[in-house]
C-alpha atoms as a PDB file:
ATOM      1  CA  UNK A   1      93.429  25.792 165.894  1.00  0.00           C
ATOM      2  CA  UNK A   2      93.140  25.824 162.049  1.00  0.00           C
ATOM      3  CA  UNK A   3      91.449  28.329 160.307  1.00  0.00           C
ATOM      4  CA  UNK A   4      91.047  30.075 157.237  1.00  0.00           C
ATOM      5  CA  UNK A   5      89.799  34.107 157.038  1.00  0.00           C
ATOM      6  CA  UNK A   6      88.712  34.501 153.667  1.00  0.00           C
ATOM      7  CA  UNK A   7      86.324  36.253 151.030  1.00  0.00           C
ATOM      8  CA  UNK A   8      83.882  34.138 149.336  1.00  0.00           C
ATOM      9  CA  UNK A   9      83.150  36.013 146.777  1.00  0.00           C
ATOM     10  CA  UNK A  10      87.056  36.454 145.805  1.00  0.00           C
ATOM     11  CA  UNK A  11      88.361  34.257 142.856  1.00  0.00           C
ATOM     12  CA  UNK A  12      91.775  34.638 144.487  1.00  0.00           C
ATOM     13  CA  UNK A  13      90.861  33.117 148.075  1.00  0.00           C
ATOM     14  CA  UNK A  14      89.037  30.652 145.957  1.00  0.00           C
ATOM     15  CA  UNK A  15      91.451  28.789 143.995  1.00  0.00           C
ATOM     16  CA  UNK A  16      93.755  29.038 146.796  1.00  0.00           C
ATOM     17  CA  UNK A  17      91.623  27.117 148.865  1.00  0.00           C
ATOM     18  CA  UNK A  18      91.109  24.676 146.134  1.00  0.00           C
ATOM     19  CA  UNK A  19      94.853  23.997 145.989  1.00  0.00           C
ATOM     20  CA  UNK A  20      95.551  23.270 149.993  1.00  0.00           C
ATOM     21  CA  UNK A  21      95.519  19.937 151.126  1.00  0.00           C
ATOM     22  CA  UNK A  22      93.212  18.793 154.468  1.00  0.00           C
ATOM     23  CA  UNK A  23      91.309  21.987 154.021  1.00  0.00           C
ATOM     24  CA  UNK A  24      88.546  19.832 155.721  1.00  0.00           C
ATOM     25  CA  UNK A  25      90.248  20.577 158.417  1.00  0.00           C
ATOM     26  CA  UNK A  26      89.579  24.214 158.433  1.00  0.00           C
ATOM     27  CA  UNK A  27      87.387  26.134 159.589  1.00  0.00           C
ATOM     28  CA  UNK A  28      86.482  28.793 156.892  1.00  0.00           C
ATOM     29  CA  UNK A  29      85.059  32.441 157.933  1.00  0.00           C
ATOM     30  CA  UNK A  30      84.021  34.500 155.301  1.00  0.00           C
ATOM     31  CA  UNK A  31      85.111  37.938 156.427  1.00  0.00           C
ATOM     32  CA  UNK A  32      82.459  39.777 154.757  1.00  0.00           C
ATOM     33  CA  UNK A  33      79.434  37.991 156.093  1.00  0.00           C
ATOM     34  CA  UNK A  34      80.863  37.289 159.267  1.00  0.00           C
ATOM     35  CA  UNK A  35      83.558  40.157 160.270  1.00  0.00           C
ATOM     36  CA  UNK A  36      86.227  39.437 162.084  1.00  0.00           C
ATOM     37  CA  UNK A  37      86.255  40.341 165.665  1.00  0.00           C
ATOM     38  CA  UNK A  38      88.745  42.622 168.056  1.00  0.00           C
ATOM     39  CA  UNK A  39      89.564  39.473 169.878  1.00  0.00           C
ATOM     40  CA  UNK A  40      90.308  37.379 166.595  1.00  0.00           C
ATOM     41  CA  UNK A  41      92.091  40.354 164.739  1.00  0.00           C
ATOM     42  CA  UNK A  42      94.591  40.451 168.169  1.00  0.00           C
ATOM     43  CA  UNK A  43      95.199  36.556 168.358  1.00  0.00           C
ATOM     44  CA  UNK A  44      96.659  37.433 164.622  1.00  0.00           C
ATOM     45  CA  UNK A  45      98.511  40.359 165.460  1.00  0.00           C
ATOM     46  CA  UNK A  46      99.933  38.128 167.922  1.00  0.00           C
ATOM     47  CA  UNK A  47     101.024  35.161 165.350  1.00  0.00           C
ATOM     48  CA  UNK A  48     101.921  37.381 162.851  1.00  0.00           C
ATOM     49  CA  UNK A  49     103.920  40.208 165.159  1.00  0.00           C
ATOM     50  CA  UNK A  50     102.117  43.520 164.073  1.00  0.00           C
ATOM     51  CA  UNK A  51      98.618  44.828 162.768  1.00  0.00           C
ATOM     52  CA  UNK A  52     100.574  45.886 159.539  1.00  0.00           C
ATOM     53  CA  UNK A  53     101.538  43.022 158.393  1.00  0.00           C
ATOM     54  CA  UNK A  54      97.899  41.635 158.549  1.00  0.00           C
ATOM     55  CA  UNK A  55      97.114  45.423 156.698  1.00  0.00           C
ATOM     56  CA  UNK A  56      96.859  45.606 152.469  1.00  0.00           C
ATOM     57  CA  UNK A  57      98.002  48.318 150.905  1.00  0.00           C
ATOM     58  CA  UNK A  58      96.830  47.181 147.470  1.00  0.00           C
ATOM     59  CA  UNK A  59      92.690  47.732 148.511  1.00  0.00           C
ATOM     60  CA  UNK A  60      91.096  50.260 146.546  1.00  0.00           C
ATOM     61  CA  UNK A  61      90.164  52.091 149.837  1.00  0.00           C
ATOM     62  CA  UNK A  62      93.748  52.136 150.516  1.00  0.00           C
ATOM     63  CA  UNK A  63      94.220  54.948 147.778  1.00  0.00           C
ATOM     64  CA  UNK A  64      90.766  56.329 147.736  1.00  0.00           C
ATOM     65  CA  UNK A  65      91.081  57.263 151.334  1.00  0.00           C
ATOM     66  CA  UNK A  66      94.182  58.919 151.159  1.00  0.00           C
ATOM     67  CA  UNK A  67      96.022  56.294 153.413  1.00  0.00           C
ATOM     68  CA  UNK A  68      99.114  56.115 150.823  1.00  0.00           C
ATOM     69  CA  UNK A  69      99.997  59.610 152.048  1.00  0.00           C
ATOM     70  CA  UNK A  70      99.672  59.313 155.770  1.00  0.00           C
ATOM     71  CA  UNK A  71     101.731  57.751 158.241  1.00  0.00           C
ATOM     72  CA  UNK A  72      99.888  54.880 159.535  1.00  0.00           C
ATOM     73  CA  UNK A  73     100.179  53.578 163.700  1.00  0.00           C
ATOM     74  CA  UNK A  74      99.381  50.197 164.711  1.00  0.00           C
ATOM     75  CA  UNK A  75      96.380  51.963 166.355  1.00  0.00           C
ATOM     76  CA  UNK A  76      95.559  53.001 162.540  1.00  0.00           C
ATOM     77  CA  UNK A  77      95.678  49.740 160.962  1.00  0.00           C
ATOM     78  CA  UNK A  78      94.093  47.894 163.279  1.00  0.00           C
ATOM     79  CA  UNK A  79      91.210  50.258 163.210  1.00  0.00           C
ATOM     80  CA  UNK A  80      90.864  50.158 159.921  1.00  0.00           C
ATOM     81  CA  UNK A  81      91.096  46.567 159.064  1.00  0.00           C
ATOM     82  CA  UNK A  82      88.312  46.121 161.719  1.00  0.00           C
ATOM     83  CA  UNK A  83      86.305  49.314 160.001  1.00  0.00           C
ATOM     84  CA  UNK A  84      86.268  47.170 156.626  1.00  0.00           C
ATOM     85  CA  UNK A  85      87.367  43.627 155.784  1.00  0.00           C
ATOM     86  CA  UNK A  86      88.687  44.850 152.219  1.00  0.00           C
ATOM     87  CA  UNK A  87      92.119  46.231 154.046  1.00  0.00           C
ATOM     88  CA  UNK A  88      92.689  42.811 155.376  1.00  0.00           C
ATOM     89  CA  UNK A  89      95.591  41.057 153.435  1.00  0.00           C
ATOM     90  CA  UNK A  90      93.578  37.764 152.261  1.00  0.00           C
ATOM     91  CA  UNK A  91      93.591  35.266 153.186  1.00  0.00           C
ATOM     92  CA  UNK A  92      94.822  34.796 156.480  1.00  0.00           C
ATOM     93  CA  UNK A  93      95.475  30.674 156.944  1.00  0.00           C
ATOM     94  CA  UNK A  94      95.996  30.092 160.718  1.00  0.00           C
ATOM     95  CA  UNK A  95      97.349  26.191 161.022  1.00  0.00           C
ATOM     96  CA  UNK A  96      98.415  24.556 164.390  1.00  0.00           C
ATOM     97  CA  UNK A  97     100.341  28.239 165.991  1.00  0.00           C
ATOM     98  CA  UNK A  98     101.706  29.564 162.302  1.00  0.00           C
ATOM     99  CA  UNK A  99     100.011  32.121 160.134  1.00  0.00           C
ATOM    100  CA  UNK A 100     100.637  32.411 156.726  1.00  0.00           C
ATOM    101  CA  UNK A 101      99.250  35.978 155.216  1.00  0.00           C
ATOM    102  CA  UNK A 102      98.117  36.625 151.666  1.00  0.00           C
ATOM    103  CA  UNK A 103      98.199  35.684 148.005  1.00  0.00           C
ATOM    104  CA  UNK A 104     101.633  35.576 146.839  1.00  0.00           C
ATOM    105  CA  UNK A 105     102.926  32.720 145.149  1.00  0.00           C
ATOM    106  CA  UNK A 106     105.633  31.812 147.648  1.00  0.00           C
ATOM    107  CA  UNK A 107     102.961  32.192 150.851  1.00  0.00           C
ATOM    108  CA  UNK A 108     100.773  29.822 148.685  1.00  0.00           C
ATOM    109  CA  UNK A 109     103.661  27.469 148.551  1.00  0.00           C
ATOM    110  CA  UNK A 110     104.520  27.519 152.459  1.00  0.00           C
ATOM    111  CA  UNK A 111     101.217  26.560 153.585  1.00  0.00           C
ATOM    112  CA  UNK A 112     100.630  23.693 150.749  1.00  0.00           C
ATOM    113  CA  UNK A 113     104.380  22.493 152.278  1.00  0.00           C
ATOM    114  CA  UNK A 114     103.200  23.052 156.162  1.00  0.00           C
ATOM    115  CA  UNK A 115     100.519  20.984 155.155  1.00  0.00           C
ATOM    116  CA  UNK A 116     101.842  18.261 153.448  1.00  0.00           C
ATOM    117  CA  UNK A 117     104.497  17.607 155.938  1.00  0.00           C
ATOM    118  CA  UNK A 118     102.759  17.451 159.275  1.00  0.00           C
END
């Protein structure tokens, strides 16, 4: 399975799908037109190990809410990254059993090397 959870309207998750290579073949879902569901959020947890490392603690919610205070479960995140896409880490790039999470530079970098030598 290769696919590609993503905001559309995010400059970010743009350019970064301009730079991978075969992102024909992808299949892209735009998070906030098409949420994610309970089934897709746990085949993540499962590649990744744990709802909070799919969670981002740099959304505006995050700090608006109050979450920065509280002690967060798995329960917690996974509720609340199913209550609103924004506390997803994006994007999520799921490519033949690996998942790759977020923006950084060096996450950018693993998945344009995954890519290139498969």
């Amino acid at each position: 399975m290769r696919k590609i959870y993503h905001l559309k309207t995010c400059s970010t998750c743009q350019r970064i799908l301009k730079s991978l290579p075969k992102l024909e073949t992808f299949e892209l879902q735009d998070i906030k037109t098409e949420p994610m569901t309970v089934k897709q959020l746990d085949e993540m947890r499962q590649l990744a190990g744990s709802y909070e490392a799919l969670f981002s603690r740099r959304a505006t919610l995050y700090k608006e809410m109050g979450l920065k205070d509280e002690v967060l479960t798995e329960a917690d995140f996974k509720r609340y990254i199913l209550e609103h896409y924004t506390f997803l880490s994006r994007p999520v790039i799921i490519a033949d059993g690996k998942i790759f999470i977020g923006n950084s530079h060096k996450v950018v970098q693993q998945v344009i090397d995954f890519l290139a030598h498969e």
